[in-house]
PDB file of N, CA and C in Angstrom:
ATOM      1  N   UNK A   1     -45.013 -11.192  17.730  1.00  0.00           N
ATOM      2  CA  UNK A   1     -44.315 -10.796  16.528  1.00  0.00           C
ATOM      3  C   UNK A   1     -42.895 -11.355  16.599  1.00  0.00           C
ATOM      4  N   UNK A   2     -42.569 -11.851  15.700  1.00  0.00           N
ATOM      5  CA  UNK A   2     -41.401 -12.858  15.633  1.00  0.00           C
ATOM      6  C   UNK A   2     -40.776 -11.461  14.452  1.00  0.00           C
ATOM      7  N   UNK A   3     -38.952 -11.468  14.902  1.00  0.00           N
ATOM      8  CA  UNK A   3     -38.177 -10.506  14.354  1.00  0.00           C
ATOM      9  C   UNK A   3     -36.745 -11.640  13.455  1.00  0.00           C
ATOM     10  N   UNK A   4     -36.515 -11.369  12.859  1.00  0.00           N
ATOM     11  CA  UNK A   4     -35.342 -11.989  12.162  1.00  0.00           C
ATOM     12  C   UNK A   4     -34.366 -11.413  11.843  1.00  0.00           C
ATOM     13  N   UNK A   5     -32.919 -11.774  12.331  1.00  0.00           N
ATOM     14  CA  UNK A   5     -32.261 -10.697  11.896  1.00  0.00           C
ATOM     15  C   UNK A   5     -31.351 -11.300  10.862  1.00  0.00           C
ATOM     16  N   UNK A   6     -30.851 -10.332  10.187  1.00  0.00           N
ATOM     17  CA  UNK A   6     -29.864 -11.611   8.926  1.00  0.00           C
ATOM     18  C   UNK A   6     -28.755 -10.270   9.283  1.00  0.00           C
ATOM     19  N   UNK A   7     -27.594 -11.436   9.589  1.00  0.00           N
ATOM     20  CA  UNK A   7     -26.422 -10.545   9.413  1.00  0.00           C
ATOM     21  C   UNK A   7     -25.949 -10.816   8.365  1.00  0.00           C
ATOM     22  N   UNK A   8     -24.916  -9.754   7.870  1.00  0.00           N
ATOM     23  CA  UNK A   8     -24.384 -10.316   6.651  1.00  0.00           C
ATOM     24  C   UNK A   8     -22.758  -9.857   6.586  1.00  0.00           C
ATOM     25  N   UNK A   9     -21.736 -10.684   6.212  1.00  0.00           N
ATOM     26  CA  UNK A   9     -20.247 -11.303   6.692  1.00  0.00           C
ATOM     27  C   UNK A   9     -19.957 -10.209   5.704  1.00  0.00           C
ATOM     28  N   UNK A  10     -19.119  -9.493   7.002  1.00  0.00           N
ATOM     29  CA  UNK A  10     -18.358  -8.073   6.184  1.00  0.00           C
ATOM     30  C   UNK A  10     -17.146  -8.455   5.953  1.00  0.00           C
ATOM     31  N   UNK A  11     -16.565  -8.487   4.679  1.00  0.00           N
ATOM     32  CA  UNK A  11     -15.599  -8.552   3.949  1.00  0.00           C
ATOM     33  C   UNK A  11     -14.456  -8.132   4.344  1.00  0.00           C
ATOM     34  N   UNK A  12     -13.367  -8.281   4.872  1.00  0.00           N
ATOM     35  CA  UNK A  12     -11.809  -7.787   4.956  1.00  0.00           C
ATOM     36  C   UNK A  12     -11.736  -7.792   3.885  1.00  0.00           C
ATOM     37  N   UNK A  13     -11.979  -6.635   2.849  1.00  0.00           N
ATOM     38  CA  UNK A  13     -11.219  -6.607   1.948  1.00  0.00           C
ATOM     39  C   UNK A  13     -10.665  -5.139   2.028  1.00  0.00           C
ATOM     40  N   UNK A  14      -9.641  -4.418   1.025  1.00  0.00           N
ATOM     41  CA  UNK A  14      -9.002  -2.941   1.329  1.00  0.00           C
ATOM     42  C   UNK A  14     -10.353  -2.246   0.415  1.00  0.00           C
ATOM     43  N   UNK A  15     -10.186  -0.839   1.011  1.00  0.00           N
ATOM     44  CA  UNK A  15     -11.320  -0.257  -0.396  1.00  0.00           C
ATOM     45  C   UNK A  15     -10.137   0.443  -1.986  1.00  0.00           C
ATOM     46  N   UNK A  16      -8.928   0.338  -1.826  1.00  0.00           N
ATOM     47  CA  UNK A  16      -7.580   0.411  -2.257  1.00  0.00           C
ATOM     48  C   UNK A  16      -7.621  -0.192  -3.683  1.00  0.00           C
ATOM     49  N   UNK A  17      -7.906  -0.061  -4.867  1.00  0.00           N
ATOM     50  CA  UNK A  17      -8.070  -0.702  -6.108  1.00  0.00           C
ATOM     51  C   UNK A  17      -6.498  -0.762  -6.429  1.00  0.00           C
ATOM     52  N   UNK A  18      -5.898  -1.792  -6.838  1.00  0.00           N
ATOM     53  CA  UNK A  18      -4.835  -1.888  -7.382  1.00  0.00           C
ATOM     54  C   UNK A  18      -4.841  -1.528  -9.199  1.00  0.00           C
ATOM     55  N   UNK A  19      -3.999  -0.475  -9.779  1.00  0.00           N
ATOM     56  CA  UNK A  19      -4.060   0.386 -11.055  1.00  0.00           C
ATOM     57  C   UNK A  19      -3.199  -1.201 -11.644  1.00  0.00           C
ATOM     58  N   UNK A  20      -3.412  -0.979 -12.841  1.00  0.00           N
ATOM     59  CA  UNK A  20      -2.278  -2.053 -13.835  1.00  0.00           C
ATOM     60  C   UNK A  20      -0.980  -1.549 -13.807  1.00  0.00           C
ATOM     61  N   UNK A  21      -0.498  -2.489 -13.533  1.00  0.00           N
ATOM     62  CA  UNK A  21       1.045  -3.011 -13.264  1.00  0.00           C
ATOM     63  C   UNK A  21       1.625  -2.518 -11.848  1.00  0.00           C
ATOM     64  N   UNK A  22       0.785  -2.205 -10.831  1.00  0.00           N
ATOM     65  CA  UNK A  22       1.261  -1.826  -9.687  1.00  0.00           C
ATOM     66  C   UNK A  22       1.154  -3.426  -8.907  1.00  0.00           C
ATOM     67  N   UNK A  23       1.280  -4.436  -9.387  1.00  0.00           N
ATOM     68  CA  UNK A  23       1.043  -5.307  -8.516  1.00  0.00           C
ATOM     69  C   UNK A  23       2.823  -6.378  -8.921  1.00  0.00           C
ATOM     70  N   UNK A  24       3.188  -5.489 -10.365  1.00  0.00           N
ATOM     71  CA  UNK A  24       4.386  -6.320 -10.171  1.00  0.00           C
ATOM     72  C   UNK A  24       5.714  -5.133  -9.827  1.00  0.00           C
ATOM     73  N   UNK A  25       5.531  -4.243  -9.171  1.00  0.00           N
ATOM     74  CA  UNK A  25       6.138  -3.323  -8.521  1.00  0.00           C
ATOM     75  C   UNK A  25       7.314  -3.859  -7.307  1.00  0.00           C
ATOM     76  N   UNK A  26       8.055  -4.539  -7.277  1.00  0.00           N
ATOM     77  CA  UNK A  26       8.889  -5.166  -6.083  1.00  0.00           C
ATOM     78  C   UNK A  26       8.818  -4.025  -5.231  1.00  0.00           C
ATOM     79  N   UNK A  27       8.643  -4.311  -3.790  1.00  0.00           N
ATOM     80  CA  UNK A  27       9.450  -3.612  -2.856  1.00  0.00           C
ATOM     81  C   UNK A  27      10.312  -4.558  -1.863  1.00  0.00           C
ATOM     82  N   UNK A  28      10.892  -3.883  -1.234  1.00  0.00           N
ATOM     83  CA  UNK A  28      12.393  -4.515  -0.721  1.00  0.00           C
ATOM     84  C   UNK A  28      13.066  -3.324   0.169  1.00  0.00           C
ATOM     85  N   UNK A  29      12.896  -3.961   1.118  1.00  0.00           N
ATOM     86  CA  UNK A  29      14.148  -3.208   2.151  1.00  0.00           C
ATOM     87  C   UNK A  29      15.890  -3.589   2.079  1.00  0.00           C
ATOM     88  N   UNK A  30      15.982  -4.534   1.206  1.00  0.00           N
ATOM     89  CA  UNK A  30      17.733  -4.620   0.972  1.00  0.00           C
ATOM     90  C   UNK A  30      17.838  -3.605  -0.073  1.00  0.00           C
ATOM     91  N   UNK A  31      19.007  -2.765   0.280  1.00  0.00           N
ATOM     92  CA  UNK A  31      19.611  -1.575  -0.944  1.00  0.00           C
ATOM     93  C   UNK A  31      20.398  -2.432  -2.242  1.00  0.00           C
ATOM     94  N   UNK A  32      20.897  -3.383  -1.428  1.00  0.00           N
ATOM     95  CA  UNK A  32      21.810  -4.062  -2.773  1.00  0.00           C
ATOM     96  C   UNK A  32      20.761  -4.719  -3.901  1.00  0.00           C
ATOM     97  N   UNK A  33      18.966  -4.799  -3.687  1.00  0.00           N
ATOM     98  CA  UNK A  33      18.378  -5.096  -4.807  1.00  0.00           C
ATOM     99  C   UNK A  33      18.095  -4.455  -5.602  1.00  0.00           C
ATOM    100  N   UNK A  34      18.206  -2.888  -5.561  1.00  0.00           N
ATOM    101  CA  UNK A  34      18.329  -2.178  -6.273  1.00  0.00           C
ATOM    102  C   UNK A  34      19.610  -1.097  -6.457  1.00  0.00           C
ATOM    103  N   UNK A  35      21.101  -1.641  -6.358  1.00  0.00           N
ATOM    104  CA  UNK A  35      22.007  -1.406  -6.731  1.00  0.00           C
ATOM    105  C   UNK A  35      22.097  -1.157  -7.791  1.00  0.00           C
ATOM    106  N   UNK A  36      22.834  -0.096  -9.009  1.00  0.00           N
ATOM    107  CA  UNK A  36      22.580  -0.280 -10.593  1.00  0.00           C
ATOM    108  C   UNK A  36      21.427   0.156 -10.908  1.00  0.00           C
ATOM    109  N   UNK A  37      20.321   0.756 -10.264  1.00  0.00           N
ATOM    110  CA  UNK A  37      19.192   0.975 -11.055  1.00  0.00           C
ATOM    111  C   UNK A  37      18.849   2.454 -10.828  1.00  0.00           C
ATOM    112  N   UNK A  38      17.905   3.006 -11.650  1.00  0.00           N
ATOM    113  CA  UNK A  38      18.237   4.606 -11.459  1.00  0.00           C
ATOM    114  C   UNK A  38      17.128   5.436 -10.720  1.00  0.00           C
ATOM    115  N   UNK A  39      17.468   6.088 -10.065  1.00  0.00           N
ATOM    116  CA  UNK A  39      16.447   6.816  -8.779  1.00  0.00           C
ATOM    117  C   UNK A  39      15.388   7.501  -9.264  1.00  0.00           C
ATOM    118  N   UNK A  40      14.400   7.183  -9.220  1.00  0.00           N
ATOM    119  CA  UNK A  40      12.981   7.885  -9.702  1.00  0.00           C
ATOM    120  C   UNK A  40      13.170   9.204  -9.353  1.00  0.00           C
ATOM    121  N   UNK A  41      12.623   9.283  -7.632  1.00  0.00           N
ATOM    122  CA  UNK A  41      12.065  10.064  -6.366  1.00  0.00           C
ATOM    123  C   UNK A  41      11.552   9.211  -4.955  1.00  0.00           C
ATOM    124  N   UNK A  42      11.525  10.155  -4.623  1.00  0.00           N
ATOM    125  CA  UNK A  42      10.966   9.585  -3.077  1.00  0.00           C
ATOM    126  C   UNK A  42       9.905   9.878  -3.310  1.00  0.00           C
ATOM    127  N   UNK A  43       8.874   8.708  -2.392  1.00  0.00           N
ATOM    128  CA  UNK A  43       7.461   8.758  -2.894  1.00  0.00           C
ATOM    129  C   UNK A  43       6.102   8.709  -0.967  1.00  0.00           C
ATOM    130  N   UNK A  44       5.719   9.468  -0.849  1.00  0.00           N
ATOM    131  CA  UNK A  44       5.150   9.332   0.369  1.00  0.00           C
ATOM    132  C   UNK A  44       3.895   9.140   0.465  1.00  0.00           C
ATOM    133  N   UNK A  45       3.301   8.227   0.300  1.00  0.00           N
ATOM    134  CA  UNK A  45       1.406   7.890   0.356  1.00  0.00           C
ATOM    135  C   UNK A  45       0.897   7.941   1.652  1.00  0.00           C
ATOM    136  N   UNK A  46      -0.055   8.734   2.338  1.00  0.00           N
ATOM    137  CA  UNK A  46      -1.159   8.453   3.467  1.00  0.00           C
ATOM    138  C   UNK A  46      -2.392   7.906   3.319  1.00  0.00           C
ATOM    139  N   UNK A  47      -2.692   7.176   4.449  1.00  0.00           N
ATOM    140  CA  UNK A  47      -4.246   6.560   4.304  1.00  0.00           C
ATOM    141  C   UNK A  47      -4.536   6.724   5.757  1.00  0.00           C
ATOM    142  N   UNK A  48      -5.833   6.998   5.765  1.00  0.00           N
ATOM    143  CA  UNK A  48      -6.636   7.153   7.006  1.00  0.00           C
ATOM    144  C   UNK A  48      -7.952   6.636   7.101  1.00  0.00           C
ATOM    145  N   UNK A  49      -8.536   6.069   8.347  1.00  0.00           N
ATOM    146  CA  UNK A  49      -9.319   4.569   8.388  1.00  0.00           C
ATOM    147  C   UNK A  49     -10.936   5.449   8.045  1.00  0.00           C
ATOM    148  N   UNK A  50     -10.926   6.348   7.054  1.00  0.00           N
ATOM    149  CA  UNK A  50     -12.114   6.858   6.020  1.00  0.00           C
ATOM    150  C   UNK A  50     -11.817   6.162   4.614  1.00  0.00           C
ATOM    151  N   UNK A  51     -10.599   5.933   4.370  1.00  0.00           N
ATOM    152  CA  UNK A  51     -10.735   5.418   3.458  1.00  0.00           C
ATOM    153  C   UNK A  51     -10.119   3.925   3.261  1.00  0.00           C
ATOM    154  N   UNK A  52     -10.303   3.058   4.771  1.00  0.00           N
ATOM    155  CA  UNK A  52     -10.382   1.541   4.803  1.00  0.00           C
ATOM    156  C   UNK A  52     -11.558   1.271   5.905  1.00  0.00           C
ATOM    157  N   UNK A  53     -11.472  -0.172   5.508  1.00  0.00           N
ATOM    158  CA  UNK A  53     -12.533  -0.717   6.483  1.00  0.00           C
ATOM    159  C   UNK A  53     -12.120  -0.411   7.843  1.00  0.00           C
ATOM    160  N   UNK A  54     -10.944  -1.022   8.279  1.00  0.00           N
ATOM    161  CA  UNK A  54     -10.201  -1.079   9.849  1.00  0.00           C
ATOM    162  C   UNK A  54      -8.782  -0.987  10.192  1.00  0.00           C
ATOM    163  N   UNK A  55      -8.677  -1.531  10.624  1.00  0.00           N
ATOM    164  CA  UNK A  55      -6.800  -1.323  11.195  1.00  0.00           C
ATOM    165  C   UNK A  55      -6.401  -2.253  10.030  1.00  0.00           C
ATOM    166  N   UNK A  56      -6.995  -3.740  10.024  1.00  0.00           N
ATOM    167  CA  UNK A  56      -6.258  -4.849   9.393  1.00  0.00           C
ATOM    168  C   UNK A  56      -6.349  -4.432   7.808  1.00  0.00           C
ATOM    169  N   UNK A  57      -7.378  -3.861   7.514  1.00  0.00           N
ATOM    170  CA  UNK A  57      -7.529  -3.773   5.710  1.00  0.00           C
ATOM    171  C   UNK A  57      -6.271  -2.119   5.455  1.00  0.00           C
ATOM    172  N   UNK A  58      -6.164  -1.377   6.326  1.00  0.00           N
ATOM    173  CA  UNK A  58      -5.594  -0.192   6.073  1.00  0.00           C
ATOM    174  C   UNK A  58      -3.831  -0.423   5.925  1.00  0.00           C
ATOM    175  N   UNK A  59      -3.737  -1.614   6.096  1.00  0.00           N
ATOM    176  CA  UNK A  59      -1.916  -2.210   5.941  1.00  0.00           C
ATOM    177  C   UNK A  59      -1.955  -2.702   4.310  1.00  0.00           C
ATOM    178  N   UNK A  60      -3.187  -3.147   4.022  1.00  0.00           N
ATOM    179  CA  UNK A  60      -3.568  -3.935   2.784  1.00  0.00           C
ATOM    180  C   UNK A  60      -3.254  -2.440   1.714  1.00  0.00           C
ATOM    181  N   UNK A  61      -4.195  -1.782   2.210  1.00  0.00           N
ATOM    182  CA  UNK A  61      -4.682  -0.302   1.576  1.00  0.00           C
ATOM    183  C   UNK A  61      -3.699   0.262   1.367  1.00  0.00           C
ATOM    184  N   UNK A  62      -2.938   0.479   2.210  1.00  0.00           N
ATOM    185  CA  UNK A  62      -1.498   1.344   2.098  1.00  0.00           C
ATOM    186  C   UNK A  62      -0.250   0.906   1.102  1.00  0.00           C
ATOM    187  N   UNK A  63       0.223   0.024   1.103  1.00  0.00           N
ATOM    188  CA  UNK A  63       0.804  -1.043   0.491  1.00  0.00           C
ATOM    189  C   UNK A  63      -0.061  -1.044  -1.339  1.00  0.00           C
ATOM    190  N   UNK A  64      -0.743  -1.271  -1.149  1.00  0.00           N
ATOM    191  CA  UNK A  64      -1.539  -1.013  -2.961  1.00  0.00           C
ATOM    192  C   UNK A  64      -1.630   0.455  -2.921  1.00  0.00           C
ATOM    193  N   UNK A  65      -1.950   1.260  -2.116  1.00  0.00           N
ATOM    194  CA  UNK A  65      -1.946   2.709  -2.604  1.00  0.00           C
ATOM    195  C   UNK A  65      -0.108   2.818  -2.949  1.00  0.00           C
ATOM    196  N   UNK A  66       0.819   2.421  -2.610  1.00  0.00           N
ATOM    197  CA  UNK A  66       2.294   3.139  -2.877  1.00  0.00           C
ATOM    198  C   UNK A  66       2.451   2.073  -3.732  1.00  0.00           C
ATOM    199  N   UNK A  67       2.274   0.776  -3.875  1.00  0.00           N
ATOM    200  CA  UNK A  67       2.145   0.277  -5.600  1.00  0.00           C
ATOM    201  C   UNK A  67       1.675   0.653  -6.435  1.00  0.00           C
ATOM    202  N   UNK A  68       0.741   1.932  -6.167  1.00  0.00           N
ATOM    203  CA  UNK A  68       0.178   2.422  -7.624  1.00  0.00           C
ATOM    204  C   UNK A  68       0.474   3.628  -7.704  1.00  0.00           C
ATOM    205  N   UNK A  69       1.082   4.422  -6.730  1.00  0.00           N
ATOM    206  CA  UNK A  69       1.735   5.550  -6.981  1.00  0.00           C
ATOM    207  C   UNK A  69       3.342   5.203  -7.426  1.00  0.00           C
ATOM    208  N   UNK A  70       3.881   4.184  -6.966  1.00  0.00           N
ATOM    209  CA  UNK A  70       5.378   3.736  -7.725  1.00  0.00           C
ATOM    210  C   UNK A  70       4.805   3.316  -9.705  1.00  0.00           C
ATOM    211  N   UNK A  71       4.013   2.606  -9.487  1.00  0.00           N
ATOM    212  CA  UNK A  71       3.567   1.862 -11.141  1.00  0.00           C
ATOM    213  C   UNK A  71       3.487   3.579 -11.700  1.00  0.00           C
ATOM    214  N   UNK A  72       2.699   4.356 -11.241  1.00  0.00           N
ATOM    215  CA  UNK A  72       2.733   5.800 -12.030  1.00  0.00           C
ATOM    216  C   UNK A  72       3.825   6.220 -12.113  1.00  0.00           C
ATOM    217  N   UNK A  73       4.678   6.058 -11.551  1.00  0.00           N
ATOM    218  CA  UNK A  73       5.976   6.860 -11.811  1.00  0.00           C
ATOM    219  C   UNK A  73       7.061   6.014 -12.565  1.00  0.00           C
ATOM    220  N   UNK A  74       6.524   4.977 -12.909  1.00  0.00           N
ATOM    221  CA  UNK A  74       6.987   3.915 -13.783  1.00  0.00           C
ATOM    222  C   UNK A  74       8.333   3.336 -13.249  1.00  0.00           C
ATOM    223  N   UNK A  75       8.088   3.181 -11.448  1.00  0.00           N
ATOM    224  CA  UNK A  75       9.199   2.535 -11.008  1.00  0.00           C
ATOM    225  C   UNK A  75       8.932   0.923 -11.401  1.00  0.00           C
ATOM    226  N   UNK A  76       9.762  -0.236 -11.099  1.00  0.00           N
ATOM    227  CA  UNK A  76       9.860  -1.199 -11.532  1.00  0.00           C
ATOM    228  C   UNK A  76      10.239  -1.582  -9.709  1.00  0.00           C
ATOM    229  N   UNK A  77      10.834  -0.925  -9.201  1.00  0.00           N
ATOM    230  CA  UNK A  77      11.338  -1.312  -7.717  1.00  0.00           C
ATOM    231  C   UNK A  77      11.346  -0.168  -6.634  1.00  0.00           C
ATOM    232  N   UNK A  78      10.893  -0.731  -4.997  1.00  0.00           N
ATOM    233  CA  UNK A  78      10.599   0.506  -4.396  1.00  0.00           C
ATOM    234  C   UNK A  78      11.583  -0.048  -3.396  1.00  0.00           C
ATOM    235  N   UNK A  79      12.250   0.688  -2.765  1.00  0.00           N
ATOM    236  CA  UNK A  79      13.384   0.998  -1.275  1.00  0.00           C
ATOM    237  C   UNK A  79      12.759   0.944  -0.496  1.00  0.00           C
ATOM    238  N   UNK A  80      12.045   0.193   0.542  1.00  0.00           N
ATOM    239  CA  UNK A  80      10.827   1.319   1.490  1.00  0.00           C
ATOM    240  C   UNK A  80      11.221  -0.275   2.851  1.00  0.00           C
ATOM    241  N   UNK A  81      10.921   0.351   4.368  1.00  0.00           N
ATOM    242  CA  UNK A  81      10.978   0.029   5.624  1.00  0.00           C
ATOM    243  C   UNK A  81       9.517  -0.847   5.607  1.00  0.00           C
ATOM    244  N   UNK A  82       8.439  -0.372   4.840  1.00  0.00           N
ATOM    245  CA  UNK A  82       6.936  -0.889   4.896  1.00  0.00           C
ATOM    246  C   UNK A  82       6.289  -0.042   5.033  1.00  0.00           C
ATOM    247  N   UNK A  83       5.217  -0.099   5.896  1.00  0.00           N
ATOM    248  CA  UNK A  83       4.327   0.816   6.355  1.00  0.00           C
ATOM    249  C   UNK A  83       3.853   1.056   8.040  1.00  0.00           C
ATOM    250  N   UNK A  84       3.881   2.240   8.304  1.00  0.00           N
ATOM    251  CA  UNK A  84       4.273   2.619   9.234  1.00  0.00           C
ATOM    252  C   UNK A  84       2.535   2.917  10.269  1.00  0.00           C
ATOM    253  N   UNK A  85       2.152   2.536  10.922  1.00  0.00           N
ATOM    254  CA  UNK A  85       0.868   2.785  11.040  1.00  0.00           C
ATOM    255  C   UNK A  85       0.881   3.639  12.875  1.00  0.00           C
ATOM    256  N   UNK A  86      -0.021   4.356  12.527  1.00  0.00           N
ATOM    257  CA  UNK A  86      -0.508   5.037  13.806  1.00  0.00           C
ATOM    258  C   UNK A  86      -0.716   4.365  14.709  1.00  0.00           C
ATOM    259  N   UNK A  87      -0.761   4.788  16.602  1.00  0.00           N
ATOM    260  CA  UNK A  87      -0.578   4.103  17.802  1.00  0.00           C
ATOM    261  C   UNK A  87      -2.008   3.444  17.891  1.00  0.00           C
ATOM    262  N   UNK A  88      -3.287   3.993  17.023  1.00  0.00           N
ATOM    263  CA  UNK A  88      -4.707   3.656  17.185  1.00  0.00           C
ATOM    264  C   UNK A  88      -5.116   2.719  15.641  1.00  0.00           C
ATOM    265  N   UNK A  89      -4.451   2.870  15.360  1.00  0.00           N
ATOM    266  CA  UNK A  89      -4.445   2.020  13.798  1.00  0.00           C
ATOM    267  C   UNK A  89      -5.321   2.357  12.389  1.00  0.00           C
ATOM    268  N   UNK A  90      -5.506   4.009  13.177  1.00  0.00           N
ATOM    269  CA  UNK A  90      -6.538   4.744  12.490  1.00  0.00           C
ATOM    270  C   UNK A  90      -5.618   5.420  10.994  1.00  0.00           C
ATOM    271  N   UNK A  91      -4.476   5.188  11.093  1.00  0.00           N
ATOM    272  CA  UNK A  91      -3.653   6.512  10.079  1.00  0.00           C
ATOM    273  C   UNK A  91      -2.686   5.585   9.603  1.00  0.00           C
ATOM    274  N   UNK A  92      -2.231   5.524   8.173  1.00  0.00           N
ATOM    275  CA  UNK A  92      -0.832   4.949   8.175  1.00  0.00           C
ATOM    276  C   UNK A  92       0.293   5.742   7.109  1.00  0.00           C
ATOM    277  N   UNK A  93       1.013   5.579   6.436  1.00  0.00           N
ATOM    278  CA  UNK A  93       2.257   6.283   6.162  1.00  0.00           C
ATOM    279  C   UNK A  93       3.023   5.151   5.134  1.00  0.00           C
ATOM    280  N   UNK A  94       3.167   5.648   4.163  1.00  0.00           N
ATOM    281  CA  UNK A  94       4.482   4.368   3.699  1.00  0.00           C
ATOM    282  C   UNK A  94       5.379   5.265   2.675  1.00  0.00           C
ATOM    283  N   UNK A  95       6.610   5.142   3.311  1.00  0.00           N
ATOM    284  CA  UNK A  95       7.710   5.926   2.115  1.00  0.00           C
ATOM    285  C   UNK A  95       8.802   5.054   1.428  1.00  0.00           C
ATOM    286  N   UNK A  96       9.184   5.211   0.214  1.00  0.00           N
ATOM    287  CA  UNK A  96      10.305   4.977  -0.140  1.00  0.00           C
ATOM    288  C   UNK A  96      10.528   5.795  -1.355  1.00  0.00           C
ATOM    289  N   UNK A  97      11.838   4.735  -1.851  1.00  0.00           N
ATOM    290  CA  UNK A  97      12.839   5.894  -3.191  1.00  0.00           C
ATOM    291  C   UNK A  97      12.448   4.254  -4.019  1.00  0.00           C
ATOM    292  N   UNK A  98      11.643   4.952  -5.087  1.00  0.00           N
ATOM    293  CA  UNK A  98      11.470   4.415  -6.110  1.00  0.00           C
ATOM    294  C   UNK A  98      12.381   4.761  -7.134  1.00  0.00           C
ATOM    295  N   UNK A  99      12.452   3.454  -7.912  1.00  0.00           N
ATOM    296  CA  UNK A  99      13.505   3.019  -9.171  1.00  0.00           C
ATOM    297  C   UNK A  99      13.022   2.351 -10.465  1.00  0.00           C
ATOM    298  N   UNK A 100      14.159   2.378 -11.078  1.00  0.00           N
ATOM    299  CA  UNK A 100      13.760   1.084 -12.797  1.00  0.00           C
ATOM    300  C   UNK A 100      15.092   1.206 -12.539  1.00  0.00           C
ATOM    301  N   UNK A 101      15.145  -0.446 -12.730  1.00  0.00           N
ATOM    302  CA  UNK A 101      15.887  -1.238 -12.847  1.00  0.00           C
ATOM    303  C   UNK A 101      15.624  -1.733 -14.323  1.00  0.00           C
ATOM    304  N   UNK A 102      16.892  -2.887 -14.422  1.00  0.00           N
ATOM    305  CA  UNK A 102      16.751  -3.409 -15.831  1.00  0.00           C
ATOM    306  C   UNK A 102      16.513  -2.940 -17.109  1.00  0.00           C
TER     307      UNK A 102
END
């Protein structure tokens, strides 16, 4: 009996849907790019590797999850360090102070 196996090429992609207009959301760690513009709130998103593929898609994931929680709050620009990920790469974290500018 002859067995065949077919693998099939798992996707790096995030499971993280990007909402409309969270993709033209700037973020930026210089304060002077959002000098002049007016303070939303501070905004804190978690993701945990249930809801990504792995370590590498959950940086992807995180990053579009706080672009679409800034686009809801109808920031135009986010303050933020990046994203901050756990010692196992299982958990991650991303904060900033969202704005509108212009």
């Amino acid at each position: 009996m002859r067995w065949i196996v077919v693998v099939a090429p798992l996707a790096l992609v995030g499971c993280v849907a990007a909402k409309p207009g969270a993709e033209t959301v700037r973020l930026t760690s210089n304060v002077e790019q959002v000098r002049g513009c007016s303070l939303i709130r501070q905004e804190t998103v978690g993701i945990h590797n249930l809801e990504s593929i792995n370590a590498v898609t959950i940086q992807k994931d995180i990053v579009t999850k706080f672009r679409n929680a800034a686009a809801s709050a109808g920031a135009t620009d986010a303050l933020t360090q990046g994203p901050s990920l756990n010692a196992f790469g299982t958990a991650a974290t991303m904060t900033g102070d969202l704005y509108r500018c212009g």
